[in-house]
Protein backbone atom coordinates (compact mmCIF):
# COMPACT_ATOMS: atom_id res chain seq x y z
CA UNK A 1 -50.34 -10.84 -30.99
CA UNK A 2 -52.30 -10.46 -27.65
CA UNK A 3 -51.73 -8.98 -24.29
CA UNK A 4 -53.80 -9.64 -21.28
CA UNK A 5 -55.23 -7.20 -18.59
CA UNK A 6 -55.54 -8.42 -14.70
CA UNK A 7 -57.03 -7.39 -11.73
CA UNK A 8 -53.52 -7.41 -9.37
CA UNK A 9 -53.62 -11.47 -10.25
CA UNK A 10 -50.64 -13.58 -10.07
CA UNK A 11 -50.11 -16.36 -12.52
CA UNK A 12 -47.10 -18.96 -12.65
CA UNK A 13 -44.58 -18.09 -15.01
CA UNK A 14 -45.50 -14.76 -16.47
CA UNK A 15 -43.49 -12.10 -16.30
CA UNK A 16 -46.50 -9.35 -14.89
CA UNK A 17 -46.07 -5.40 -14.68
CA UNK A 18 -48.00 -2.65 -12.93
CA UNK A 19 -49.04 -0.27 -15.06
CA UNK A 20 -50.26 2.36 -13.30
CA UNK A 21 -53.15 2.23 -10.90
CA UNK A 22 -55.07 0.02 -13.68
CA UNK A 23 -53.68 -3.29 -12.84
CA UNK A 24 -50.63 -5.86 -14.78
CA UNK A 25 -49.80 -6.90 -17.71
CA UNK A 26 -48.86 -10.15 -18.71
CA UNK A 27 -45.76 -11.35 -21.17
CA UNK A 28 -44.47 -14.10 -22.55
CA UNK A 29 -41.22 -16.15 -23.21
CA UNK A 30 -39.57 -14.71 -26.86
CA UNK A 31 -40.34 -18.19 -29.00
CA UNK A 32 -37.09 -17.53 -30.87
CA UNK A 33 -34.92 -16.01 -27.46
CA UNK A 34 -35.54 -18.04 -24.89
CA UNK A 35 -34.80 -15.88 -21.69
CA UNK A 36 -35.96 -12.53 -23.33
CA UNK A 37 -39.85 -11.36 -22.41
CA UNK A 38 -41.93 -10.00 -24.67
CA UNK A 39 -44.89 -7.74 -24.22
CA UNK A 40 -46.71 -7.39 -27.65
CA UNK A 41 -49.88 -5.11 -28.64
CA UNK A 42 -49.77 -3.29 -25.51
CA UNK A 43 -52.14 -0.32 -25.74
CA UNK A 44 -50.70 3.31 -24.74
CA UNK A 45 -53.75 5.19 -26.06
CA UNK A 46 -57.26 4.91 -26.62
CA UNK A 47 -58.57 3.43 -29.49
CA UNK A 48 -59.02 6.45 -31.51
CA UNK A 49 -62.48 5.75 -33.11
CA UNK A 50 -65.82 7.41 -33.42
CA UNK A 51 -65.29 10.64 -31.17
CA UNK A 52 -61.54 10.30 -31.42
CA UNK A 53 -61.13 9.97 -34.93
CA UNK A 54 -59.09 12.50 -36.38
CA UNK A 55 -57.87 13.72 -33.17
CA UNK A 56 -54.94 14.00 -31.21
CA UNK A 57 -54.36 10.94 -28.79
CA UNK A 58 -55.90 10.33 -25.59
CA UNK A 59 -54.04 8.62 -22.38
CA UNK A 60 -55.20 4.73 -22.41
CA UNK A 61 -57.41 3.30 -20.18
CA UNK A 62 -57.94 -0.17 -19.96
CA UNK A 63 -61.22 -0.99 -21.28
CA UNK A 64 -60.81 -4.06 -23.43
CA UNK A 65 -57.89 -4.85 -26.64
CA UNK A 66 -58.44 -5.11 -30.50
CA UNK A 67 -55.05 -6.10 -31.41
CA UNK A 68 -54.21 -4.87 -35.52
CA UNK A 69 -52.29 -2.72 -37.86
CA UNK A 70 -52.90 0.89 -38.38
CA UNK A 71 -54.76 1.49 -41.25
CA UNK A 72 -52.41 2.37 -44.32
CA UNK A 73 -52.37 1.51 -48.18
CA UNK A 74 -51.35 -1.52 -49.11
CA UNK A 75 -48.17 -1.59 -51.88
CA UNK A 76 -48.45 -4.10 -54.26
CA UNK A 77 -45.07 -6.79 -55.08
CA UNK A 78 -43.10 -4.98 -58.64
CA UNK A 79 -42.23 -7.49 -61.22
CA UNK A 80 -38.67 -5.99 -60.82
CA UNK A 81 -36.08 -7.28 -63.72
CA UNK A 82 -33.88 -9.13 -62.58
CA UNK A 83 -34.97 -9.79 -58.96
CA UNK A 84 -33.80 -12.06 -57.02
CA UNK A 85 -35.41 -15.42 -55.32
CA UNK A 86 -36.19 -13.37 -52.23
CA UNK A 87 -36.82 -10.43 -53.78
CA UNK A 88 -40.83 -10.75 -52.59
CA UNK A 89 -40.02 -11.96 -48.79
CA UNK A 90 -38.03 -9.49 -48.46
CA UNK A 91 -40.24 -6.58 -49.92
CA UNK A 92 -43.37 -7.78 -48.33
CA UNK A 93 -41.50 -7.74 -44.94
CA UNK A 94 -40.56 -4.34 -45.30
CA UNK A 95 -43.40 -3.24 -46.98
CA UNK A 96 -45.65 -4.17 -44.86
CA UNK A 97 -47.42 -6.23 -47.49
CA UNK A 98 -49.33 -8.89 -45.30
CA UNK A 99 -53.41 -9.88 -44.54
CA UNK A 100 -53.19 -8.47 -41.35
CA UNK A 101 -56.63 -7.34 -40.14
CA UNK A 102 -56.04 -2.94 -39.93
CA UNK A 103 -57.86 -1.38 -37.40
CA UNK A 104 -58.09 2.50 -36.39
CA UNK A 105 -57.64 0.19 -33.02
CA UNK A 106 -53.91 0.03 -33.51
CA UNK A 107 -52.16 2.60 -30.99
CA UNK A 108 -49.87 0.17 -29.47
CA UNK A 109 -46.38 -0.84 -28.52
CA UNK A 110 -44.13 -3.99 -28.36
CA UNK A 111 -41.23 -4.59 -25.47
CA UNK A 112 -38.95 -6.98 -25.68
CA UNK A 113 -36.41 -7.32 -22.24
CA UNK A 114 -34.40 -9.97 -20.98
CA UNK A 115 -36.02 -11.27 -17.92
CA UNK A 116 -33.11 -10.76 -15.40
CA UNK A 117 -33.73 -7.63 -13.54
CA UNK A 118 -30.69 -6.75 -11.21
CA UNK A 119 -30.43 -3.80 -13.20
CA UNK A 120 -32.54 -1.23 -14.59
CA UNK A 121 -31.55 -1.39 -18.41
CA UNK A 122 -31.19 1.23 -21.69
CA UNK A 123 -34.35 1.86 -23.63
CA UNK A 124 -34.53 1.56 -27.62
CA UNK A 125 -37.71 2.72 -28.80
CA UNK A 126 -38.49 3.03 -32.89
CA UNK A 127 -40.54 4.21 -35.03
CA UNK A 128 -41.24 2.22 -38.44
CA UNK A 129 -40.98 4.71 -42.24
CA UNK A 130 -42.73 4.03 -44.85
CA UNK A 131 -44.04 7.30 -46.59
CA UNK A 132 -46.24 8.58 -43.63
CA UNK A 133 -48.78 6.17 -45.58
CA UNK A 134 -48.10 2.85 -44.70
CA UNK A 135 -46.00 0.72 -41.74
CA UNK A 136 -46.55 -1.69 -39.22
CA UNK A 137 -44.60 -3.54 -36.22
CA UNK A 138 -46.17 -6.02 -36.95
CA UNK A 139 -43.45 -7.61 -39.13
CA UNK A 140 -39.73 -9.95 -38.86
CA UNK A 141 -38.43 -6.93 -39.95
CA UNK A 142 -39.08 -5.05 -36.97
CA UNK A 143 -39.14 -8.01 -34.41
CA UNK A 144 -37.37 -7.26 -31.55
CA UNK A 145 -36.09 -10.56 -29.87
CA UNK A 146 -32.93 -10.94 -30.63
CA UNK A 147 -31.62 -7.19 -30.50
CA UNK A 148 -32.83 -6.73 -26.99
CA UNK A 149 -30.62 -10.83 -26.15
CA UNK A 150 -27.48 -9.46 -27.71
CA UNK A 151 -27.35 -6.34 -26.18
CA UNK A 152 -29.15 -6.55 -22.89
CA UNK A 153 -31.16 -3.44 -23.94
CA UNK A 154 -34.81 -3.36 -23.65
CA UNK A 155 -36.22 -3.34 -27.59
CA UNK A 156 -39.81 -0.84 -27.65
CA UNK A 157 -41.34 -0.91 -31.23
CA UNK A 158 -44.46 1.54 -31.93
CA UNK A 159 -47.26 1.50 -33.72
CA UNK A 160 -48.75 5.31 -35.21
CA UNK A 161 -51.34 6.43 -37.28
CA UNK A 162 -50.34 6.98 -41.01
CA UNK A 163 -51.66 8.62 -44.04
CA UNK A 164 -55.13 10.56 -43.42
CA UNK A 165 -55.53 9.27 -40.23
CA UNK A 166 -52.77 10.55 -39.04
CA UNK A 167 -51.96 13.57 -41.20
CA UNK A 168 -55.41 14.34 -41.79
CA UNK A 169 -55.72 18.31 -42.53
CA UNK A 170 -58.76 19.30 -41.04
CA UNK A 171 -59.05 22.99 -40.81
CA UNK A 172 -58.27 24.64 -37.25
CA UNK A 173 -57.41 21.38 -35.90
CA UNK A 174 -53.94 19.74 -34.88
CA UNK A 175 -52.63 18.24 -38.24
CA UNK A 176 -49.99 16.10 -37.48
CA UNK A 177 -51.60 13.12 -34.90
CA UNK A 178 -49.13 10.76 -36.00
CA UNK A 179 -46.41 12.48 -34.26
CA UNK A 180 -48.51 13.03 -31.31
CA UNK A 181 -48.91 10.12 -31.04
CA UNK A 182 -45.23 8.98 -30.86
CA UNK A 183 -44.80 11.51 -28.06
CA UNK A 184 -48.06 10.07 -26.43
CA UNK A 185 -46.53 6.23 -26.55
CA UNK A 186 -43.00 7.90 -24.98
CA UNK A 187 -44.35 9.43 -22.30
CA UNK A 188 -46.47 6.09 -21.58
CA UNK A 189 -42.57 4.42 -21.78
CA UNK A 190 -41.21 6.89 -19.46
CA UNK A 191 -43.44 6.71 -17.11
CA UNK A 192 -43.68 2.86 -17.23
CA UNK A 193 -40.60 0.97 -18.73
CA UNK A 194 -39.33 0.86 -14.93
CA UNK A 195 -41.96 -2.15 -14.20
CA UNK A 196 -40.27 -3.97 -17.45
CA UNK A 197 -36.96 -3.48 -16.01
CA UNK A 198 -36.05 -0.79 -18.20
CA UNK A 199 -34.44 2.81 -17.38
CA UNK A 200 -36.59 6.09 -17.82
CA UNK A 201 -33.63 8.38 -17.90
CA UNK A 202 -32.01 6.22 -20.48
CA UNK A 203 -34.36 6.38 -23.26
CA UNK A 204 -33.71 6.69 -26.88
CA UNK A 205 -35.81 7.29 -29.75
CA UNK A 206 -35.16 5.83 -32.80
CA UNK A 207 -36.52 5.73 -37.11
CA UNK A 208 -36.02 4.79 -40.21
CA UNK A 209 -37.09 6.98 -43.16
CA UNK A 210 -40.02 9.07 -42.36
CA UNK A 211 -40.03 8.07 -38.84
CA UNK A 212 -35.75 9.10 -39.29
CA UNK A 213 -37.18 12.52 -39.99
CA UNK A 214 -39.79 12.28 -36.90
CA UNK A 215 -37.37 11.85 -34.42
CA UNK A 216 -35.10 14.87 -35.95
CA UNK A 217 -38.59 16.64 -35.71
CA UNK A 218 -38.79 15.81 -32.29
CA UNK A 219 -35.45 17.67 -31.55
CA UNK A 220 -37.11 20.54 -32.77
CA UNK A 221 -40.58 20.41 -31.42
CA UNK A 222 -39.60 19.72 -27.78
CA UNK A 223 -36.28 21.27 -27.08
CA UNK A 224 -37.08 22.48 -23.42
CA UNK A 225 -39.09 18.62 -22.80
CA UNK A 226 -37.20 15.86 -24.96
CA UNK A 227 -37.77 13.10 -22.58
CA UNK A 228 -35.43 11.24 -23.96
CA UNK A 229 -32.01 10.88 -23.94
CA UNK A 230 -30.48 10.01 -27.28
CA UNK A 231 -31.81 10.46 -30.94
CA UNK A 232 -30.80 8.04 -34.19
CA UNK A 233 -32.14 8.87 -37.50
CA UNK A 234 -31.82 6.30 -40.03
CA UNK A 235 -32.01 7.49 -44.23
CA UNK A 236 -34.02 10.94 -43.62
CA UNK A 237 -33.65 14.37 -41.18
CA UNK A 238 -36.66 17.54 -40.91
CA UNK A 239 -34.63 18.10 -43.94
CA UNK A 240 -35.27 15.62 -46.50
CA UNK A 241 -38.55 15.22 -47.30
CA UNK A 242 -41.40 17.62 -48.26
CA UNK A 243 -44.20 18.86 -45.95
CA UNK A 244 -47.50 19.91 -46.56
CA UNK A 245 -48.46 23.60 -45.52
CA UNK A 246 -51.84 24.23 -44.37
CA UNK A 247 -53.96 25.36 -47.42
CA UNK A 248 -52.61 21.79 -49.21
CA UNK A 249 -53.49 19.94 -46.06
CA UNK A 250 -56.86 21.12 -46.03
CA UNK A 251 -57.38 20.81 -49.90
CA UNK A 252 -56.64 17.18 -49.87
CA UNK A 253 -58.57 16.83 -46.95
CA UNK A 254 -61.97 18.51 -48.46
CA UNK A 255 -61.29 16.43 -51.54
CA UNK A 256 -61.77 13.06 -49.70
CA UNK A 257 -64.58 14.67 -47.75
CA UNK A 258 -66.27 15.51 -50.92
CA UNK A 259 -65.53 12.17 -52.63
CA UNK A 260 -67.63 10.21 -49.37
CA UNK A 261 -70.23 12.88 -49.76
CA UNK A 262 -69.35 14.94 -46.82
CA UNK A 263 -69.20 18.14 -48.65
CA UNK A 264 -66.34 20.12 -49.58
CA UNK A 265 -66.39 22.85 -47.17
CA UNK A 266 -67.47 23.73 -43.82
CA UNK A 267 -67.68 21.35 -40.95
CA UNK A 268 -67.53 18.00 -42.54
CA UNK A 269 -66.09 16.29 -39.58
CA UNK A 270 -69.02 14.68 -38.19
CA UNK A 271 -69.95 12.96 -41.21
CA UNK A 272 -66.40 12.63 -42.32
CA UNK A 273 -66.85 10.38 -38.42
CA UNK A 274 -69.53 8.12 -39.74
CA UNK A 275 -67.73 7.00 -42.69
CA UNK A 276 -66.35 3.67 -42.95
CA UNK A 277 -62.42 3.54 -42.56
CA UNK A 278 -61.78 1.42 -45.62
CA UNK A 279 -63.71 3.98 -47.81
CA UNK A 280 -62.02 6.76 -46.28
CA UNK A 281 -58.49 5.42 -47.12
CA UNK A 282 -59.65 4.49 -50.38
CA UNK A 283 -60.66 7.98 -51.03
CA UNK A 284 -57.66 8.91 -49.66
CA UNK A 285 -55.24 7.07 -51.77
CA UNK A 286 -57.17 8.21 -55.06
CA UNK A 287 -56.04 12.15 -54.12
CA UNK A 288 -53.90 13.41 -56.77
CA UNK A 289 -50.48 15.23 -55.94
CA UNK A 290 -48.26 16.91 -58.77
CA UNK A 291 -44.98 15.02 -58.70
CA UNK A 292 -42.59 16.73 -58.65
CA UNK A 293 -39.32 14.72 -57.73
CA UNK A 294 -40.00 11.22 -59.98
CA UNK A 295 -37.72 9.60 -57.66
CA UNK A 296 -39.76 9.63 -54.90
CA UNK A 297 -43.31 10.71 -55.16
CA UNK A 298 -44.83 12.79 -52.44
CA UNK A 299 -48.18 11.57 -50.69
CA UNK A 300 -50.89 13.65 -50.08
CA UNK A 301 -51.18 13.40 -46.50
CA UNK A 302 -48.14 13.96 -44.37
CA UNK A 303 -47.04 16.26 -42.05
CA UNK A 304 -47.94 20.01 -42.44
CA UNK A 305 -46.41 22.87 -41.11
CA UNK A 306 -47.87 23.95 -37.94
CA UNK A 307 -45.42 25.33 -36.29
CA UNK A 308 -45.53 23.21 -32.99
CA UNK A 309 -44.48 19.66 -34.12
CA UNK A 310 -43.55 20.90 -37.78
CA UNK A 311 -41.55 23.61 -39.46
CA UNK A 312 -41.03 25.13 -42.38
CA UNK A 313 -37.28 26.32 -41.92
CA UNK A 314 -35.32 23.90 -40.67
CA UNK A 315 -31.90 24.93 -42.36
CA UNK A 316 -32.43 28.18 -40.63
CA UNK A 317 -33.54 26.81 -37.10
CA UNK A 318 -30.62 24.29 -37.47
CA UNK A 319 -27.92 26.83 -37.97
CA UNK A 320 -29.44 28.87 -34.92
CA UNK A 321 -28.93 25.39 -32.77
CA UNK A 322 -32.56 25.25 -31.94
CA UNK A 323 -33.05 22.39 -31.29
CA UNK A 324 -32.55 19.93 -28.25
CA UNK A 325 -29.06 19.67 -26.91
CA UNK A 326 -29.38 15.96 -27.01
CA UNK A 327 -26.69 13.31 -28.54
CA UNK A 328 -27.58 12.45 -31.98
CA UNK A 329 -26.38 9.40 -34.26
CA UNK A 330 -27.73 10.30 -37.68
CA UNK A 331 -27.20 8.63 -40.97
CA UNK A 332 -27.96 7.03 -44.09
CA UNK A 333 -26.86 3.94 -46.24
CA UNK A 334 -24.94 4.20 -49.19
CA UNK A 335 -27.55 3.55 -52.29
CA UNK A 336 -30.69 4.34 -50.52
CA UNK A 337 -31.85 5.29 -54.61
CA UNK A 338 -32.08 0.99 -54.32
CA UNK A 339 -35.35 0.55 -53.15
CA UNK A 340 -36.54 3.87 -54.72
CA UNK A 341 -35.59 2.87 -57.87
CA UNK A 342 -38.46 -0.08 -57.75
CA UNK A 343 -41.20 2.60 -56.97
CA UNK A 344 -39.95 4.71 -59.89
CA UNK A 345 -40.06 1.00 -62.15
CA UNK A 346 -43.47 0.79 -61.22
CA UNK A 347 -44.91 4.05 -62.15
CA UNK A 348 -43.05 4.13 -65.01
CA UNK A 349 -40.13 6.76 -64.76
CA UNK A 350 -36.68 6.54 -66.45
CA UNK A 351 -34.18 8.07 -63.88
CA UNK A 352 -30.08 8.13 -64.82
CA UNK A 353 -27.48 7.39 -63.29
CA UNK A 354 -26.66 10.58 -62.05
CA UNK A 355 -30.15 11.79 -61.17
CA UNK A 356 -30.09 8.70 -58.84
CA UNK A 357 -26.86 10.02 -57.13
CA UNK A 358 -28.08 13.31 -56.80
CA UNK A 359 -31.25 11.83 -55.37
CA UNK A 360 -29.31 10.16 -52.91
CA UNK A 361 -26.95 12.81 -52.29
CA UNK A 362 -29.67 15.56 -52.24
CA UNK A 363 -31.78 13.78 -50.01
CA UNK A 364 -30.06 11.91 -47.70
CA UNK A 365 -26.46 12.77 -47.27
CA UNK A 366 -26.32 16.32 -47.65
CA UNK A 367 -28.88 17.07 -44.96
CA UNK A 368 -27.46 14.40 -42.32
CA UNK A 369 -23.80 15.99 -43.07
CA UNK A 370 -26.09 19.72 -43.02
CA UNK A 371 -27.64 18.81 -39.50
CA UNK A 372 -24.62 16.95 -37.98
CA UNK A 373 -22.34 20.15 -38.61
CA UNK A 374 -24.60 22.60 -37.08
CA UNK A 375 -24.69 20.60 -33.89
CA UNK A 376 -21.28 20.35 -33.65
CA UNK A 377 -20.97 23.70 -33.78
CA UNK A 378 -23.25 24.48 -30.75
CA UNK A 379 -21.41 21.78 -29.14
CA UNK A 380 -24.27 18.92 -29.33
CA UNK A 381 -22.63 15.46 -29.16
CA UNK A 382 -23.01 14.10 -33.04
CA UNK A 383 -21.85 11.09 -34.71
CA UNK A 384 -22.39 10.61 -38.51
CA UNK A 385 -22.56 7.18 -40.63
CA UNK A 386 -22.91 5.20 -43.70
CA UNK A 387 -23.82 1.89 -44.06
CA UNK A 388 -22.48 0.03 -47.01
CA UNK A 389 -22.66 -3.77 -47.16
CA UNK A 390 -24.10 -5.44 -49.44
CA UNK A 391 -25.25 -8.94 -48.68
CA UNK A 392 -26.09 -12.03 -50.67
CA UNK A 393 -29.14 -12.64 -48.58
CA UNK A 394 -30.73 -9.25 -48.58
CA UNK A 395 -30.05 -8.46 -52.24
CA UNK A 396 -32.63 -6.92 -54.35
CA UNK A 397 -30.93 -7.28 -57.54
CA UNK A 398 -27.76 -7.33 -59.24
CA UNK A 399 -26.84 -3.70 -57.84
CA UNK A 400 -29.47 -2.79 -55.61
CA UNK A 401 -26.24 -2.18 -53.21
CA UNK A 402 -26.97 -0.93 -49.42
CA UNK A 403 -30.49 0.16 -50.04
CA UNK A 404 -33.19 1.90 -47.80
CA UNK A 405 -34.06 0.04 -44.77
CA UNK A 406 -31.21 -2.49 -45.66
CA UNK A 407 -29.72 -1.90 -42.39
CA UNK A 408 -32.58 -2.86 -39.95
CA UNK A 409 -31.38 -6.97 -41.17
CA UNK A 410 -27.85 -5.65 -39.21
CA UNK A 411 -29.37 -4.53 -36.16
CA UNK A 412 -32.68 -6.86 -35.88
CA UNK A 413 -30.86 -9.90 -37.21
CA UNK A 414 -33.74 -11.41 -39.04
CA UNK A 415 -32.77 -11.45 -42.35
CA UNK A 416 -31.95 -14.90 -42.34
CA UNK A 417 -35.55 -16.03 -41.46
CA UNK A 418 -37.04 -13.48 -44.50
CA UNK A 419 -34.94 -14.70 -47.46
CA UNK A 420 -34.50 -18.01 -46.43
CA UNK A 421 -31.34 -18.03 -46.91
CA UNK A 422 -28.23 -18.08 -43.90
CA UNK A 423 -25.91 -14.88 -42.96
CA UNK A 424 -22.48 -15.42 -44.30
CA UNK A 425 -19.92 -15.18 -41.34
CA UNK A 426 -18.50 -12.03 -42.67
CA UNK A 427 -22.25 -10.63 -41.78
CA UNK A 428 -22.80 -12.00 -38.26
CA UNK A 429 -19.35 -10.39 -37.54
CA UNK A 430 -20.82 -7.07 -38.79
CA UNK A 431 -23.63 -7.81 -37.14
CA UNK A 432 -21.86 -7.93 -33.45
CA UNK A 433 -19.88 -4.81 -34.42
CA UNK A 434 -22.78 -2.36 -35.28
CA UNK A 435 -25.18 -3.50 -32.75
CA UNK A 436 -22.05 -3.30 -29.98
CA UNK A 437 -21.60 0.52 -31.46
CA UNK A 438 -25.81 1.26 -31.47
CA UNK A 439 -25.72 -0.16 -27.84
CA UNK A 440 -22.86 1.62 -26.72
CA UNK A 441 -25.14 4.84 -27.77
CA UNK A 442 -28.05 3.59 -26.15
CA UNK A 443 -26.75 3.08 -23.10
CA UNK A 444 -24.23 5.93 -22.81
CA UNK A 445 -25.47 8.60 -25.52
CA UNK A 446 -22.97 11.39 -24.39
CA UNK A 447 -19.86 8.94 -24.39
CA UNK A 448 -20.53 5.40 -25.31
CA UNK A 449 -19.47 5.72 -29.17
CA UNK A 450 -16.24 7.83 -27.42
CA UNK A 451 -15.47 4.68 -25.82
CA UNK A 452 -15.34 2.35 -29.09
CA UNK A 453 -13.07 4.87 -30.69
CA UNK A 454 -15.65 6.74 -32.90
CA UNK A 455 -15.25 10.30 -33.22
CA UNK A 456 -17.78 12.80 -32.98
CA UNK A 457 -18.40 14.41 -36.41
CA UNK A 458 -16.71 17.18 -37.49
CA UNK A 459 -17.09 18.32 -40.89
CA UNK A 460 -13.00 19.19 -41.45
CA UNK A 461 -11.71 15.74 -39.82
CA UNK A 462 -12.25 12.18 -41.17
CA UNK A 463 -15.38 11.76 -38.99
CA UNK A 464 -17.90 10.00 -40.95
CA UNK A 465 -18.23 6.19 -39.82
CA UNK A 466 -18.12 3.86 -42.58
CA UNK A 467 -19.87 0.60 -41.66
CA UNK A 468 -19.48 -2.72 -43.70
CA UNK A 469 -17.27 -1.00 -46.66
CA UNK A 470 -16.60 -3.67 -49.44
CA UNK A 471 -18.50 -6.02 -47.05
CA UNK A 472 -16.05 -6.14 -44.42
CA UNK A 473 -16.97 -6.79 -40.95
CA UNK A 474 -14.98 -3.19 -39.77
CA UNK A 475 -16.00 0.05 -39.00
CA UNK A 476 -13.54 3.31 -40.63
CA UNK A 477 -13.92 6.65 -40.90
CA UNK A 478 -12.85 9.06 -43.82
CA UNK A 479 -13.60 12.89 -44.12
CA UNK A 480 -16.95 14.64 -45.86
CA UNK A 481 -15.26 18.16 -47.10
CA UNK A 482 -15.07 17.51 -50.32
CA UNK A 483 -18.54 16.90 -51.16
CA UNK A 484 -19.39 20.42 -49.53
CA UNK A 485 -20.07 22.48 -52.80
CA UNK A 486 -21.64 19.85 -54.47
CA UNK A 487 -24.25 19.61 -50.74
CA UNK A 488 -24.58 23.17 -51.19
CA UNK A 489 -25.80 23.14 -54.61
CA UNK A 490 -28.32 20.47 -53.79
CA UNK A 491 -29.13 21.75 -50.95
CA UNK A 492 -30.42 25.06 -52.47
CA UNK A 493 -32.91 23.38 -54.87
CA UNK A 494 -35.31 22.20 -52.30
């Protein structure tokens, strides 16, 4: 991936665009989508190394390009029984399990946009999961292309620092730089997507798993100055996963300070500056965390309550409605437990059945259908789904069912090119029915769901949007009352 940075220069057939005072930037035709222009590794802040390490992120200015992947652990491929043929491909891709070079040089963005401009267009912009310790755009998984040719949307995928880097825990310090610097790279879209064609009051935010629950953060953090226009959280809400409060932040943090030699108190940060990022994530990794939930096991560095971008009562603050009065698409798929369960495989635990289902319900129904119902009772436009197909070319294994992440092969449409093997036609039907609705939202958040007959959710009418049921290419709806006790129960033992 490259971008290139020119003095107010003109070259013949390049799509170029003023970004700020600091001169163009140059695209490229979309190999794969001939007629879409992408933009890919374009910086929105400045490299944060040596003085910026371990702090929040700085505005860019142009000053040369290392083009990599945030630094994050590496998972390793699970000898899974009874995996199927593309079991690995598809794993690696969403894994992020690659030789990419990693870099703390890695705070930039991708834009994909079709390259006729009569009109300004709808912004997508997302935000990859994967545990707050590893991700990457840098992956089919995530590649834009053909998203941003079907729906003549413009397709913005970010990259943001992970594990200690970006949740590092230093005492007296802002903890959670990751999500600073998602709000750093939006406010470098709004105040540039015009020059790709793209429309700065028609931005919305998007993310899958941990970066589901940072945009539901978001709602929360910046309720007078969203920005944007529209939220979607995909498999996780400020309510599903744990956070770290400060005196576990800044344990874990002295422990990898005292494993590099930089003490285990005080001011460690200069030398904690001089060390060399491989060690540090190394050091990081080998932190030990009690586990307490063996069906997902919680890292040591993620976000910590600081009151600011993170809270610590988000049941509370969403029954008082505080949070931006923004539309919000939020949902889940429906056996997320069937990626887990390979993590669990791998370290050894022995779930059952019904632990699995709780696991699912507990973490990712319940609070979508928790956080859905309090905004539409202070009248916040909400629409709830599940996604529930179950394809022959992004199975797992026998029953690994509509897993975590399964989704993104729906609305990216690269799933054929991972496994290897083609989309059956009852898929690419699917396919043009969920990116149609996710379109419809982009471009119209308040009403554009309204318009293809989906009703907003409402927790005592058959509201919830069933996509792909029984692997049919149709969207239904059927009610969520009856699992209310059973959420509440859950609910109460986080």
């Amino acid at each position: 991936m490259r971008v290139t940075w020119l003095a107010f220069a003109a070259v013949a057939a390049a799509r170029h665009v003023p970004i700020g005072s600091n001169g163009f930037i140059q695209g490229h035709e979309a190999p794969k989508n001939p007629g879409v222009t992408e933009w890919l590794g374009v910086p929105y802040a400045q490299p944060p190394v040596d003085q910026f390490r371990f702090a929040p992120p700085q505005p860019y200015t142009p000053n040369g390009i290392h083009i990599a992947d945030c630094m994050y652990s590496v998972s390793k491929l699970v000898d899974y029984p009874e995996k199927t043929p593309q079991f690995d491909s598809i794993f690696e891709a969403f894994g992020a399990i690659n030789n990419h070079t990693q870099s703390e040089d890695c705070l930039t963005l991708n834009v994909w946009s079709k390259s006729d401009l009569n009109q300004l267009k709808p912004v997508y912009v997302n935000f990859y999961g994967g545990r707050w310790t590893s991700g990457t755009t840098n992956t089919p998984f995530y590649y834009g292309g053909g998203f941003a040719d079907a729906e003549d949307i413009i397709i913005v995928t970010v990259n943001y620092r992970m594990n200690i880097f970006g949740f590092p825990g230093l005492p007296e310090t802002p903890p959670n730089l990751g999500l600073l610097d998602q709000r750093l790279a939006v406010e470098w879209v709004k105040r540039n997507i015009r020059g790709f064609g793209g429309d700065p009051d028609r931005i919305t935010i998007s993310g899958q798993s941990c970066g589901s629950a940072s945009v539901d953060y978001w709602a929360y953090a910046y309720q007078s100055e969203p920005l944007v226009a529209g939220l979607i959280s995909h498999s996780g809400t400020a309510i599903s996963f744990p956070t770290n409060n400060r005196t576990t932040a800044v344990k874990h943090w002295y422990a990898v300070s005292d494993q590099l030699g930089c003490g285990s108190s005080g001011d460690v940060l200069p030398c904690m500056r001089k060390q060399n990022a491989s060690a540090i994530l190394a050091a990081a990794s080998a932190v030990k965390v009690p586990n307490t939930n063996p069906a997902r096991k919680s890292p040591a560095f993620q976000p910590t309550v600081d009151d600011v971008t993170v809270f610590g009562n988000y049941s509370l603050l969403s029954e008082q409605g505080k949070f931006a009065r923004i539309p919000y698409l939020v949902g889940h798929n429906a056996n997320e437990a069937g990626f887990y369960k390979i993590s669990s495989y791998a370290q050894g635990s022995k779930l059952t059945d019904q632990q699995w289902d709780d696991f699912n319900m507990q973490t990712f129904f319940c609070p979508s259908n928790l956080e859905a119902a309090h905004r539409s009772r202070h009248h916040t436009p909400v629409w709830r789904f599940q996604y529930n197909a179950d394809w022959e070319n992004t199975r797992l294994y026998p029953t690994s069912g509509a897993y975590h992440g399964v989704e993104f092969n729906i609305l990216f449409g690269e799933s054929a090119e991972i496994s290897g093997i083609a989309e059956s036609d009852a898929q690419r039907q699917l396919q043009v029915q969920m990116r149609s609705a996710w379109s419809s939202f982009i471009t119209n958040p308040q009403g554009g769901l309204q318009a293809l007959g989906w009703p907003s959710y409402n927790p005592e009418a058959p509201t919830l949007a069933e996509i792909g049921l029984d692997n049919h290419p149709s969207v239904s709806f059927k009610g969520t009352k009856g699992s209310t006790q059973r959420c509440a129960a859950l609910l109460a033992q986080i």
